[in-house]
C-alpha atoms as a PDB file:
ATOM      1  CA  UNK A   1       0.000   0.000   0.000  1.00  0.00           C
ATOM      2  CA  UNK A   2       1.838   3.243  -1.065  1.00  0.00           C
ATOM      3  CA  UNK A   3       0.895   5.928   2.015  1.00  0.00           C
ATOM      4  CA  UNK A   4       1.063   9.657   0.237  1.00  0.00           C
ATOM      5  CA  UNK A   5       0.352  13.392   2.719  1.00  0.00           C
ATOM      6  CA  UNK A   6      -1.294  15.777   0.705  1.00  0.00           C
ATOM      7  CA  UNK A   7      -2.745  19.316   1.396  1.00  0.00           C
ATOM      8  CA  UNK A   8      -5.651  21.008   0.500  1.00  0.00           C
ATOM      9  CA  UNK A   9      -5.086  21.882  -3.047  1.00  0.00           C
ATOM     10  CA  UNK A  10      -3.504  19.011  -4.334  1.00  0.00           C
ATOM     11  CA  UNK A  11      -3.582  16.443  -6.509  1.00  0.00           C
ATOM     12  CA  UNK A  12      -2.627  12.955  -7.226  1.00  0.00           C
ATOM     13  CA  UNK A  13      -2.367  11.357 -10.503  1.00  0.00           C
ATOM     14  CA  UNK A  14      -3.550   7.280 -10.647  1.00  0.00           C
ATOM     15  CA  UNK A  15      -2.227   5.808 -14.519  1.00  0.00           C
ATOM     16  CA  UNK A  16      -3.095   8.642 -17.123  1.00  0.00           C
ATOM     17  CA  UNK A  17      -6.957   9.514 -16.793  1.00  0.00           C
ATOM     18  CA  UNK A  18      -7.427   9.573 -13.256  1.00  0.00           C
ATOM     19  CA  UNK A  19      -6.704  12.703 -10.956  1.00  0.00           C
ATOM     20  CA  UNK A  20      -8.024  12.722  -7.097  1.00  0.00           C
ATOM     21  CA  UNK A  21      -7.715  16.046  -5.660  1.00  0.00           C
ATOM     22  CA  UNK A  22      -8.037  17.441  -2.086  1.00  0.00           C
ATOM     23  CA  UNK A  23     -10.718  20.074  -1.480  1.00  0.00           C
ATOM     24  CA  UNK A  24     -11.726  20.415   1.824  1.00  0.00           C
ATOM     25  CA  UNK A  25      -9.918  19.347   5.537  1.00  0.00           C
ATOM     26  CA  UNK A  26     -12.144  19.328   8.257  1.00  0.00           C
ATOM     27  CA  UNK A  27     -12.292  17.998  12.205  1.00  0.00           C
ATOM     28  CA  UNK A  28     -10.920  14.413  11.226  1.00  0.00           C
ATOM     29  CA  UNK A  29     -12.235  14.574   7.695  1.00  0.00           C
ATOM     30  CA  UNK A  30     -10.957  14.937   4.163  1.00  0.00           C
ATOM     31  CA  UNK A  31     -13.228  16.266   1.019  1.00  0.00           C
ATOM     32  CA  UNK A  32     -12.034  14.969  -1.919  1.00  0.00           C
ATOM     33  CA  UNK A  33     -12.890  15.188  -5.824  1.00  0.00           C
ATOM     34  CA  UNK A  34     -12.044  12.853  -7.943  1.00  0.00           C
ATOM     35  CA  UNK A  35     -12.018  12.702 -11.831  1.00  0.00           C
ATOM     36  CA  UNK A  36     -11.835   9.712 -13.361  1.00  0.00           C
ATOM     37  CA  UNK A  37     -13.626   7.934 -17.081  1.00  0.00           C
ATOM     38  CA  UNK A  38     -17.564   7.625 -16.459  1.00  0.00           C
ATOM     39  CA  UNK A  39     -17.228   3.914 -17.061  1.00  0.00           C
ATOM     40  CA  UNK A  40     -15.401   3.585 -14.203  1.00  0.00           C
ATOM     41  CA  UNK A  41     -17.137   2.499 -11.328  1.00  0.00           C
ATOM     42  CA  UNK A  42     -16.392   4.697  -8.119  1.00  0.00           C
ATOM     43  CA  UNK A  43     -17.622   3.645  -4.936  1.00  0.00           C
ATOM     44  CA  UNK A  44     -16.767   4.133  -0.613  1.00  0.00           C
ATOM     45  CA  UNK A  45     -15.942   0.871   0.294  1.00  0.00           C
ATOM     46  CA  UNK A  46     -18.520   0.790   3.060  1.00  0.00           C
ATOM     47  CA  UNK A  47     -21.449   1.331   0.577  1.00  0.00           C
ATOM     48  CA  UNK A  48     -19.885  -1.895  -1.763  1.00  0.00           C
ATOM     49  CA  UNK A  49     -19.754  -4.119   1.917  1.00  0.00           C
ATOM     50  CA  UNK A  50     -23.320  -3.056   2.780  1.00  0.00           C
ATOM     51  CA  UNK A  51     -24.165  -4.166  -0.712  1.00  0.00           C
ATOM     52  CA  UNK A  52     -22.610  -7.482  -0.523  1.00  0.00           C
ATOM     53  CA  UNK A  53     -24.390  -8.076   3.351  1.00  0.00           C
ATOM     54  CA  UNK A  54     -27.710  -7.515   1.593  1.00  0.00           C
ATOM     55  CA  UNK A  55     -27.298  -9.224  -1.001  1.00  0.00           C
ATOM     56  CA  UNK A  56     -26.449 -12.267   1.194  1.00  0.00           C
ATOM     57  CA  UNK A  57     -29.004 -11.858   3.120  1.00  0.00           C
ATOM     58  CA  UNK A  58     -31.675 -11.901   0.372  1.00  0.00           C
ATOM     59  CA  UNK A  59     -30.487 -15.287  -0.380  1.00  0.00           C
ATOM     60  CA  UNK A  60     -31.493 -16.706   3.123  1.00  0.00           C
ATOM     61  CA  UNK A  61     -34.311 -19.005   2.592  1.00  0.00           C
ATOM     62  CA  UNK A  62     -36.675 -20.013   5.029  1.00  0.00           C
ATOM     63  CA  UNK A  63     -37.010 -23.721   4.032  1.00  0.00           C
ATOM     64  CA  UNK A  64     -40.109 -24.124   6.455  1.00  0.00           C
ATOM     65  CA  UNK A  65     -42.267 -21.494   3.551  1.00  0.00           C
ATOM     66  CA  UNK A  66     -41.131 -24.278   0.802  1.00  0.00           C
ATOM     67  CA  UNK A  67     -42.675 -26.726   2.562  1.00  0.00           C
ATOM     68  CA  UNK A  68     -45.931 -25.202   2.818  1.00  0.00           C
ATOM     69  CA  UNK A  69     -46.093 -24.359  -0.940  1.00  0.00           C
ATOM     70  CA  UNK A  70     -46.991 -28.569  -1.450  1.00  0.00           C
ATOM     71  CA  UNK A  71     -50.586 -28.327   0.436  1.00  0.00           C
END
């Protein structure tokens, strides 16, 4: 994992097309804008996990409603 320090107002470059930029510090936050290809997907991690739980969850079946759909 490569660890960079950056100040308001600047920028890193990811490969050729992709530029994050800081715009805002605040009390133990960072506002940043990031431009990037639209079909790139750009999501915060914790949104994509509480995706995933969801989605796990919806597959939970309740075998005891199967065996009711025989009567």
């Amino acid at each position: 994992m490569l660890v960079l320090t950056r100040k308001k107002g600047q920028s890193l470059l990811i490969g050729d097309d992709i530029e994050i930029s800081v715009i805002k510090l605040d009390d133990g936050s960072v506002k940043l804008a990031i431009s990037a290809p639209k079909e790139l997907s750009i999501l915060r991690k914790e949104l994509v996990k509480e995706i995933e739980d969801e989605n796990k969850n919806a597959t939970i079946i309740d075998l005891s409603i199967l065996k009711n759909l025989n009567k």
